[in-house]
C-alpha atoms as a PDB file:
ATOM      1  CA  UNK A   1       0.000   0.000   0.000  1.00  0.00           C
ATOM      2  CA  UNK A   2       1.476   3.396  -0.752  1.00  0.00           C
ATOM      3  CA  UNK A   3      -0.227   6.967  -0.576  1.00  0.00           C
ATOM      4  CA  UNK A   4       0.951   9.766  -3.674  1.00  0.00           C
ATOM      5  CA  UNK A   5      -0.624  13.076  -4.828  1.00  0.00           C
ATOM      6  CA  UNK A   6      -3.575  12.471  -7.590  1.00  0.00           C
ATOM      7  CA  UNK A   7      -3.066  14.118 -10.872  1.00  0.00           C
ATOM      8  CA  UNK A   8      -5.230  14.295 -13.771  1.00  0.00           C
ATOM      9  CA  UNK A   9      -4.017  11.242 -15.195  1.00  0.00           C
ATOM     10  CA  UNK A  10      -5.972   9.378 -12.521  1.00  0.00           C
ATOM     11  CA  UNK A  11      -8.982  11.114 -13.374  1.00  0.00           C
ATOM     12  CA  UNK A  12     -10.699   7.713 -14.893  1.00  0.00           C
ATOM     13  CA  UNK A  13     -10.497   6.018 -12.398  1.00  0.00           C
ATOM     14  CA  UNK A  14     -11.518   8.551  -9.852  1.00  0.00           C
ATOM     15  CA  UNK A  15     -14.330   9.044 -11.800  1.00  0.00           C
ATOM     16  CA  UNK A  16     -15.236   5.458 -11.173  1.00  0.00           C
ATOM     17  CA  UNK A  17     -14.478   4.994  -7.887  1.00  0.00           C
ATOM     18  CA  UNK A  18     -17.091   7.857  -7.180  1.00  0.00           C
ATOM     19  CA  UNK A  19     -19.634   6.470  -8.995  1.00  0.00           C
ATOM     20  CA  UNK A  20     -19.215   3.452  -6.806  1.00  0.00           C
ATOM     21  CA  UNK A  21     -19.356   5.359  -3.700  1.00  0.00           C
ATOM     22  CA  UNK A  22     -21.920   8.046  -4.434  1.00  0.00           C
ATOM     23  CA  UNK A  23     -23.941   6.868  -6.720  1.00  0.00           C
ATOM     24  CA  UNK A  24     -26.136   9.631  -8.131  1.00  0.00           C
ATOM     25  CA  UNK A  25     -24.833  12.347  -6.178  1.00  0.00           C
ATOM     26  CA  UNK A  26     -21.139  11.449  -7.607  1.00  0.00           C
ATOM     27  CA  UNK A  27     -19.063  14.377  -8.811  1.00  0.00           C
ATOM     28  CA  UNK A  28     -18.530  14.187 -12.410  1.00  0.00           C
ATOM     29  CA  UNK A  29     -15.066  13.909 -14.653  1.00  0.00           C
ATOM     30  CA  UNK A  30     -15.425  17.517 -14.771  1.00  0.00           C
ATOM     31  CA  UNK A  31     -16.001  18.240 -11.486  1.00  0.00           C
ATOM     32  CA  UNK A  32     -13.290  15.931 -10.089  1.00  0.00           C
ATOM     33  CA  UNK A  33     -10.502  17.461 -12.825  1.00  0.00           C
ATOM     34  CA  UNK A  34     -11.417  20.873 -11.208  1.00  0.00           C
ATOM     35  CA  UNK A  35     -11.308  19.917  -7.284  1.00  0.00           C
ATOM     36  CA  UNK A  36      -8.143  18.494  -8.111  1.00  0.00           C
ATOM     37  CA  UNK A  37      -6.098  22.020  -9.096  1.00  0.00           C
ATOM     38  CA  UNK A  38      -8.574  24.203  -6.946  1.00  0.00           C
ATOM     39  CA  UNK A  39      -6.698  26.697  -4.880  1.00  0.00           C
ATOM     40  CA  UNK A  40      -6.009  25.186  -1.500  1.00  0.00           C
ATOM     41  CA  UNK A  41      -7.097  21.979  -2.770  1.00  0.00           C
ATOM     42  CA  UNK A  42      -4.446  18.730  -1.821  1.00  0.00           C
ATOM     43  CA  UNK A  43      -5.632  14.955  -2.954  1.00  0.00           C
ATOM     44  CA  UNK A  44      -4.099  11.807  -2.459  1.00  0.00           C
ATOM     45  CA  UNK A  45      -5.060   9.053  -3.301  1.00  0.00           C
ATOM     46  CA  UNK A  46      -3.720   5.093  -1.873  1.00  0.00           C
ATOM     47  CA  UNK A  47      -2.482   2.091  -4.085  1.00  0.00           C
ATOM     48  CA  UNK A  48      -3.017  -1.622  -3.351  1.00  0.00           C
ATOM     49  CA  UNK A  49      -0.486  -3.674  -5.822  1.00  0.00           C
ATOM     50  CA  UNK A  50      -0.693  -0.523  -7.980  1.00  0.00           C
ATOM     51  CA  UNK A  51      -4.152   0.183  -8.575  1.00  0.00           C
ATOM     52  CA  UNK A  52      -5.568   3.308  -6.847  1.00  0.00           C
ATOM     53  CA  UNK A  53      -8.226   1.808  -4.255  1.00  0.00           C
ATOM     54  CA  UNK A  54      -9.226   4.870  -2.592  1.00  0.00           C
ATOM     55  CA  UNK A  55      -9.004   8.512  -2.544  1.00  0.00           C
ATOM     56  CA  UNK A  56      -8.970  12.019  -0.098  1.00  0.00           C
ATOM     57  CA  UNK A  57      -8.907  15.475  -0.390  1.00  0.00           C
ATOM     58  CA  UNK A  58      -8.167  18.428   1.909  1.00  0.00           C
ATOM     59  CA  UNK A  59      -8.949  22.262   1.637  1.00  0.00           C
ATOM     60  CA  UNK A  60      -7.515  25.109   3.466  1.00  0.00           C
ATOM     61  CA  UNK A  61      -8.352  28.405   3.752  1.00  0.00           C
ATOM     62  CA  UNK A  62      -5.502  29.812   5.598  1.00  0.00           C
ATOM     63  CA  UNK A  63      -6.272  28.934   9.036  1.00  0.00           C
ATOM     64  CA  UNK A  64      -8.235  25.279   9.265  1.00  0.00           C
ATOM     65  CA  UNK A  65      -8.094  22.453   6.907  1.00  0.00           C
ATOM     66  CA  UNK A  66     -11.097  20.415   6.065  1.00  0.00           C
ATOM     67  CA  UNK A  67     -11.308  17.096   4.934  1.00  0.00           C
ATOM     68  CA  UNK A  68     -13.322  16.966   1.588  1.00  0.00           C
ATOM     69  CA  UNK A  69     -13.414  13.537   1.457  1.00  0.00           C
ATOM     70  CA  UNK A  70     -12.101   9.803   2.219  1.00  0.00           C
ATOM     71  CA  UNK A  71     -13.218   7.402  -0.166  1.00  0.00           C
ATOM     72  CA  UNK A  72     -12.183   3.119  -0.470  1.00  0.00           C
ATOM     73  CA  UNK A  73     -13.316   1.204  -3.148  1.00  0.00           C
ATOM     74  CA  UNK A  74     -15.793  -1.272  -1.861  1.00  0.00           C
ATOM     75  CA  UNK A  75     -13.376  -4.369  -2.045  1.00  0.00           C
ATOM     76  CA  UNK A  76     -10.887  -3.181  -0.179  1.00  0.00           C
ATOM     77  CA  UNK A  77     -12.841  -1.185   2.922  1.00  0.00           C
ATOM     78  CA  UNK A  78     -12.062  -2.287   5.981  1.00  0.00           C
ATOM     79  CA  UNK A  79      -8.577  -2.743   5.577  1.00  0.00           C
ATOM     80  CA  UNK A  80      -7.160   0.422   6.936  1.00  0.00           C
ATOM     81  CA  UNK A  81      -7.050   2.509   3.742  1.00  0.00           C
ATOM     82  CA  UNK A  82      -9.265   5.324   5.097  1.00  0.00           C
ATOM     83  CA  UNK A  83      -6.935   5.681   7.859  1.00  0.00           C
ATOM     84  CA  UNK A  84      -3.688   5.864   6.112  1.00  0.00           C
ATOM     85  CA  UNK A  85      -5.189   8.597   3.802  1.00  0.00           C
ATOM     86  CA  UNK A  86      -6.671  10.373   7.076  1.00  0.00           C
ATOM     87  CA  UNK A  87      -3.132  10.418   8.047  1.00  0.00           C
ATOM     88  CA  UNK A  88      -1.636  11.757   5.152  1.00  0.00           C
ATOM     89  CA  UNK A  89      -4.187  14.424   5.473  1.00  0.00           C
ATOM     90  CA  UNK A  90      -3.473  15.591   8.914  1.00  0.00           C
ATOM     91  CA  UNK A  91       0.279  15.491   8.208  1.00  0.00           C
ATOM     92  CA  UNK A  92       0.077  18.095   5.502  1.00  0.00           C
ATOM     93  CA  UNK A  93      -2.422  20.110   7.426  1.00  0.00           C
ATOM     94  CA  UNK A  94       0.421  20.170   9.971  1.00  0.00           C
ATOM     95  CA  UNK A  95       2.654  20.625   7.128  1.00  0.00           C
ATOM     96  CA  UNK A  96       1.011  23.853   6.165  1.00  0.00           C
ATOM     97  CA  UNK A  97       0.390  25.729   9.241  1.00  0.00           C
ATOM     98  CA  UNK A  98      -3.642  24.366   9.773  1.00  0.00           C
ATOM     99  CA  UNK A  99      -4.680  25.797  13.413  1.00  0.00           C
ATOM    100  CA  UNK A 100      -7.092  22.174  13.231  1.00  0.00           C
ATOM    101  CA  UNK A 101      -8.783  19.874  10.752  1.00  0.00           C
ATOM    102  CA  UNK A 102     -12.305  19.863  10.456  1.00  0.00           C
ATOM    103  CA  UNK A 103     -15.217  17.893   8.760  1.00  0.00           C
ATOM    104  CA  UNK A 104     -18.489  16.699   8.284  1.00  0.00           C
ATOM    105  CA  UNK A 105     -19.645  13.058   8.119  1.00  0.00           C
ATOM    106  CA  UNK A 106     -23.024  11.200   7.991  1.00  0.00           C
ATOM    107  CA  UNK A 107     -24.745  10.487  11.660  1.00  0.00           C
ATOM    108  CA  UNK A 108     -25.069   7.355   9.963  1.00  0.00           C
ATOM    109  CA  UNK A 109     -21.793   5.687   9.276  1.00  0.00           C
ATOM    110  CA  UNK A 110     -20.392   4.290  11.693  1.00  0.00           C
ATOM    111  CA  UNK A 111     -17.607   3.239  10.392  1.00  0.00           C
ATOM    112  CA  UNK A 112     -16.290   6.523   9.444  1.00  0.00           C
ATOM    113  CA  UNK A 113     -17.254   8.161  12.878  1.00  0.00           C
ATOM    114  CA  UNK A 114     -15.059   5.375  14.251  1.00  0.00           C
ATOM    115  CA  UNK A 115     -12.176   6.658  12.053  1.00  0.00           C
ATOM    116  CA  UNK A 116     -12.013   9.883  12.914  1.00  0.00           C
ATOM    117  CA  UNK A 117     -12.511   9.138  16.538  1.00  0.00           C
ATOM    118  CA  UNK A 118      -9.939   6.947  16.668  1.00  0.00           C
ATOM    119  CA  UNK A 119      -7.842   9.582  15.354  1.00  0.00           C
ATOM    120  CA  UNK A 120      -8.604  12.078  17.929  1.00  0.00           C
ATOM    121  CA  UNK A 121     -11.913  14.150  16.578  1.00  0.00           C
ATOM    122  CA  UNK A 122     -14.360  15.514  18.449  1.00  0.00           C
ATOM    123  CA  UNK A 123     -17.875  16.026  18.049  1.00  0.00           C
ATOM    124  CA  UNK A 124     -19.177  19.544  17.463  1.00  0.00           C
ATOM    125  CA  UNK A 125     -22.461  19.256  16.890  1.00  0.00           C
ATOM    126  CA  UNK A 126     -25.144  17.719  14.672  1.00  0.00           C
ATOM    127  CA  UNK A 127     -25.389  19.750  11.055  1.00  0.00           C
ATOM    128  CA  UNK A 128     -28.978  19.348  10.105  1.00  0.00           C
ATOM    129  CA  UNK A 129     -30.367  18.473   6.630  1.00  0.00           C
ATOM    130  CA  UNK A 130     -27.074  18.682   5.045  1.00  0.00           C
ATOM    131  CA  UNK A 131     -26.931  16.061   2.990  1.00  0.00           C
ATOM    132  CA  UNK A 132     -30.391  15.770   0.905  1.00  0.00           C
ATOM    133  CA  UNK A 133     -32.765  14.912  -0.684  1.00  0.00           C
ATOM    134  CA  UNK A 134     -32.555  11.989   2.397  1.00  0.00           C
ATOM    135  CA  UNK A 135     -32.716  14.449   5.084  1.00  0.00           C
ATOM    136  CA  UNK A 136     -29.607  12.806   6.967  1.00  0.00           C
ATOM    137  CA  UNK A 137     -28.111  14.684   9.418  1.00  0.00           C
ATOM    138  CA  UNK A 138     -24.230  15.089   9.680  1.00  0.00           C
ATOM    139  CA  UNK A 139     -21.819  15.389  12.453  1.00  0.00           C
ATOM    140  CA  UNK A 140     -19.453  18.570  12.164  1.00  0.00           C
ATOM    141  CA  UNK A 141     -15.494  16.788  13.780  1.00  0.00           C
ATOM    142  CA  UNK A 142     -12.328  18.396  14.664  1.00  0.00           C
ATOM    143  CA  UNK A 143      -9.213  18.128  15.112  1.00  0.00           C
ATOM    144  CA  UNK A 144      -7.410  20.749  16.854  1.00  0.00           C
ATOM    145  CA  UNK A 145      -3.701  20.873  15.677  1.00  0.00           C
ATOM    146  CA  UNK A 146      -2.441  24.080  17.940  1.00  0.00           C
ATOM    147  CA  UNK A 147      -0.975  23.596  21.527  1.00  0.00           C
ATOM    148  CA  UNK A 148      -4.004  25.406  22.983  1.00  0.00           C
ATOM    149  CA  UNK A 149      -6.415  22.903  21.357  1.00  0.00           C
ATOM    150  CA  UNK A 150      -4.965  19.960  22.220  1.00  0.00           C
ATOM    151  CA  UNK A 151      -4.057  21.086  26.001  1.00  0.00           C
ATOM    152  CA  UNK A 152      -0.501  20.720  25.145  1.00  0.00           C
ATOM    153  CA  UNK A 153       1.700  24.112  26.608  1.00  0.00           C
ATOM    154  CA  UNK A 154       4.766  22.578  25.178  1.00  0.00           C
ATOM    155  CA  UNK A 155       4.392  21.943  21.530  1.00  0.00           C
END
């Protein structure tokens, strides 16, 4: 397994991999070719024997980073991808000065709260009727990154 920056060249099979995981509401080829050089924009995707199995994306805005997404092709959830592309994006939120890394993610997976839990989010609050037309609510996570945050008067 390796993690490397996405270019456009992996644009097919990003494309793919979305439709997999978001069915209708999946960004298109367009869409995806544009995230990927937006301003403030940094994607990575992850490699199992050389194929690209899963994908993430921060944005920052010059003082917190936000996770855009963390997506694993279906065969190969559950296997620690998501995690190894979580970490990749809090290093370069480090990396570039983020004061903590924030997000939102479906009330309903589990799996993903469990993630970001595990890596030290908290819970913020509940972000209602977000994500439509299902009416799902979504969690708003951080992760402060800054000494005061964390509790920490020696970093």
């Amino acid at each position: 397994m390796s993690v490397r920056p996405l270019t456009a060249a992996d644009l097919p099979v990003l494309e793919t991999l979305e439709r997999e995981l978001f069915g209708a509401g999946a960004w298109s080829a367009a869409m995806l070719a544009e995230e990927l050089v937006g301003p403030g924009r940094w994607y990575v995707g992850v490699e199992v024997d050389g194929i690209l199995a899963g994908y993430a994306g921060l944005w920052f805005d010059g003082d917190d980073a936000q996770v855009m997404t963390i997506g694993t092709a279906t065969a190969h959830q559950g296997r620690g991808l998501g995690g190894v592309m979580l970490a990749a994006l809090v290093a370069r939120a480090r990396e570039i000065g983020a004061a903590s890394v924030l997000l939102e993610v479906r009330v309903d997976n589990e799996p993903a709260l469990r993630l970001y839990e595990r890596a030290g989010f908290t819970r913020l609050g509940l972000r209602r009727g977000y994500y439509q037309p299902e009416n799902k609510d979504a969690w708003t996570m951080q992760l402060g990154l800054t000494s005061a945050q964390n509790g920490d008067a020696h970093e």
